[in-house]
C-alpha atoms as a PDB file:
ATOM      1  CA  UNK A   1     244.967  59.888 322.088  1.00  0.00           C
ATOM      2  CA  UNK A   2     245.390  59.740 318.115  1.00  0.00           C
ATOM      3  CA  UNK A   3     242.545  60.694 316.403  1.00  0.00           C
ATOM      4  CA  UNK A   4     240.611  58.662 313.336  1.00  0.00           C
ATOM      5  CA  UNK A   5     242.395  59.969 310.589  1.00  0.00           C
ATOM      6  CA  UNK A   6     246.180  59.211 312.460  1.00  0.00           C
ATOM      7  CA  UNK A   7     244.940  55.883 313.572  1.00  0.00           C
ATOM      8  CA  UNK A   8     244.100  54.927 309.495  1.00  0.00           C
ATOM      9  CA  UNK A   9     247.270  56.599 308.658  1.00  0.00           C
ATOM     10  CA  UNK A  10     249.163  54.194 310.901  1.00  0.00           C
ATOM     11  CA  UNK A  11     247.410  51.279 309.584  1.00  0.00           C
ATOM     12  CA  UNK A  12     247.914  51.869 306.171  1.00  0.00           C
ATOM     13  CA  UNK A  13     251.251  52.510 306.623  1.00  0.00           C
ATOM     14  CA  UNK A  14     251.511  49.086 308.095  1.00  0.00           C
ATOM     15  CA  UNK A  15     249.933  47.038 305.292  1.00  0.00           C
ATOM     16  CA  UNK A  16     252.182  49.171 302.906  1.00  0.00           C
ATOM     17  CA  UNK A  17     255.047  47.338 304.857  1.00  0.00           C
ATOM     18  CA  UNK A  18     253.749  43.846 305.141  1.00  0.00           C
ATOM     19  CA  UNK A  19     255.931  40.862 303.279  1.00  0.00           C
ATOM     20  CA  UNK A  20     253.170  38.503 304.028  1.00  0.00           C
ATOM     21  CA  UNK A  21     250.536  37.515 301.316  1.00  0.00           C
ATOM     22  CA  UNK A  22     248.745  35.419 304.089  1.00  0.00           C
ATOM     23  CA  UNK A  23     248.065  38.507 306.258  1.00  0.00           C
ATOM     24  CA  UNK A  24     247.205  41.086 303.726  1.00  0.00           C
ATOM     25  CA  UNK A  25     244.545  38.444 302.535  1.00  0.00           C
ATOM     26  CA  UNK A  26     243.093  37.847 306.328  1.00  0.00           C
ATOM     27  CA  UNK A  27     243.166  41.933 306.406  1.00  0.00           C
ATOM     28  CA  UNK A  28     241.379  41.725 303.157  1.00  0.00           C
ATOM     29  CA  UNK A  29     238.808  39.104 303.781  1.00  0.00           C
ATOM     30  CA  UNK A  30     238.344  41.408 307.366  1.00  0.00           C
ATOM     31  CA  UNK A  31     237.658  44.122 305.829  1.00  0.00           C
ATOM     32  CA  UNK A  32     235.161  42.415 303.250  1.00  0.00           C
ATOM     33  CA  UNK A  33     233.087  40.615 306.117  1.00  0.00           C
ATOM     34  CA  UNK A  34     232.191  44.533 307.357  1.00  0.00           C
ATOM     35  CA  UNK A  35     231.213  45.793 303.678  1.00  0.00           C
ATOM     36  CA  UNK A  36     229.654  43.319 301.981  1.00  0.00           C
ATOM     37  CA  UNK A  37     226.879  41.563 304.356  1.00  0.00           C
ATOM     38  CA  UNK A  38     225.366  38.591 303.133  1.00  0.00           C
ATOM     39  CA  UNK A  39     222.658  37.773 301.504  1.00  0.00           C
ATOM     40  CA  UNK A  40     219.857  34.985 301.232  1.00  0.00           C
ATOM     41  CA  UNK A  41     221.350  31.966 299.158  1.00  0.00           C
ATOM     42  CA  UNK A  42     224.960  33.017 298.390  1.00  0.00           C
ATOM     43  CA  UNK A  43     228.273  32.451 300.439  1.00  0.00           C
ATOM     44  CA  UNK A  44     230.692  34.564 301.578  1.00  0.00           C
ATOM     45  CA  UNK A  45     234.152  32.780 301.165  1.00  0.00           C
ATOM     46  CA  UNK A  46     237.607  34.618 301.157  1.00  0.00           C
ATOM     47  CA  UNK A  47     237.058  37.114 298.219  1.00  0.00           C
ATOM     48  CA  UNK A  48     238.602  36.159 295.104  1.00  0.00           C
ATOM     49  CA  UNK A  49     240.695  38.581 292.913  1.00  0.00           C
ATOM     50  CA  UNK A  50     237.411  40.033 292.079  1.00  0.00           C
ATOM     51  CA  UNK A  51     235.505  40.294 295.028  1.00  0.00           C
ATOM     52  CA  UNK A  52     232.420  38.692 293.862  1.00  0.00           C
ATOM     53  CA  UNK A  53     229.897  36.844 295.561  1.00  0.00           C
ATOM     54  CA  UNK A  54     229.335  33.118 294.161  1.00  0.00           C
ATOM     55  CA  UNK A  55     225.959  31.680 294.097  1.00  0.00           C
ATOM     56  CA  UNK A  56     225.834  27.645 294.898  1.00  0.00           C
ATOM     57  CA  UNK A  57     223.115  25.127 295.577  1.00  0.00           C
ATOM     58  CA  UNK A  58     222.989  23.883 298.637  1.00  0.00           C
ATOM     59  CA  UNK A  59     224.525  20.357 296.830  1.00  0.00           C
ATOM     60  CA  UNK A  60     227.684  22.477 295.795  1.00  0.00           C
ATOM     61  CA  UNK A  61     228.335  24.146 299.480  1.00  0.00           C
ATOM     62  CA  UNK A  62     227.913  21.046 300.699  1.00  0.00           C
ATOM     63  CA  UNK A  63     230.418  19.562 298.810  1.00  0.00           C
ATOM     64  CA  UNK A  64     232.512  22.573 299.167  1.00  0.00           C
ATOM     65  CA  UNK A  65     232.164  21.726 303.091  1.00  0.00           C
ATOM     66  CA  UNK A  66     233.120  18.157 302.732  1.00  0.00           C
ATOM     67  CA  UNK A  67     235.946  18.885 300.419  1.00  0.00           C
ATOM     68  CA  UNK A  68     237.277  21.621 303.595  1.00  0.00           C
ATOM     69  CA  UNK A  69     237.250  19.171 306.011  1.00  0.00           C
ATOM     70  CA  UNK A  70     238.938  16.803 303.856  1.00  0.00           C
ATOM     71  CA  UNK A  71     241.665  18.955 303.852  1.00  0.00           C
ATOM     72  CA  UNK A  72     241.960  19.648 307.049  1.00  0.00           C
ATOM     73  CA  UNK A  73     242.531  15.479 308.018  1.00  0.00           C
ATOM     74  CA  UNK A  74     245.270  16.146 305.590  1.00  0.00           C
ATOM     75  CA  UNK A  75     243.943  13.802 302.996  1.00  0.00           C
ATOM     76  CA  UNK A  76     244.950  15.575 299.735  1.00  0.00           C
ATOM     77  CA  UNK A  77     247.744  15.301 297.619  1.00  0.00           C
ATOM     78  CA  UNK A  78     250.322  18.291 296.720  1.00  0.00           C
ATOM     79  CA  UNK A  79     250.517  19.105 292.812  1.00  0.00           C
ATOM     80  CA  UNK A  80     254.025  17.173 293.098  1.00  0.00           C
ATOM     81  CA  UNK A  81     252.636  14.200 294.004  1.00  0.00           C
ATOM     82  CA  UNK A  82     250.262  13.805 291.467  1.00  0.00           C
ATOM     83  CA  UNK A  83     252.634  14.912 288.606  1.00  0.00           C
ATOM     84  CA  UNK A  84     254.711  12.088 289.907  1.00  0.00           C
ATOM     85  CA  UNK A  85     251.361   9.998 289.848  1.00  0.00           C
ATOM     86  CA  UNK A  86     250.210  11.010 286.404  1.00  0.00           C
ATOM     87  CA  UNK A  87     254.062   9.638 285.100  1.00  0.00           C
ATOM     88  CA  UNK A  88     253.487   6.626 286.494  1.00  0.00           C
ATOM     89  CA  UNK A  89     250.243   5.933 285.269  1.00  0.00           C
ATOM     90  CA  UNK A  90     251.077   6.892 281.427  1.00  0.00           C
ATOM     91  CA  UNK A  91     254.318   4.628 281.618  1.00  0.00           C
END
């Protein structure tokens, strides 16, 4: 059976290998949900570029909240689309 300090050494030699910006931030935003526990009247999102903790009314998460599930229907548009938009409109 490896021990601790093999078992790290593996997994850091794995994240040193990974292509994939999506999984080194779900490692990332793992990792952060074990060291940084939360506290009364801030949210934990994905960390940003500098891990900080934001602190929101209860007005902003909500529409933070709304704005997620928004998203997930689908109904956004992609920066193309509005570019295309935005040329119209100033014609």
């Amino acid at each position: 059976m490896e021990n601790l300090n093999e078992k790290k050494r593996k997994i850091i030699q794995n994240i040193v290998e990974l292509d994939d910006l999506s999984i080194l931030l779900k490692i990332e935003e793992l990792l952060m949900n074990f060291k940084m526990p939360e506290k009364e009247g801030s949210v934990q999102e994905t960390p940003s570029v500098y891990q900080s903790k934001i602190h929101l009314t209860e007005s902003q998460k909500k529409m933070l909240h709304d704005a997620e599930n928004e998203i997930e229907k689908g109904n956004f548009y992609l920066h193309e689309e509005v570019k295309k938009m935005t040329e119209e409109w100033l014609k």
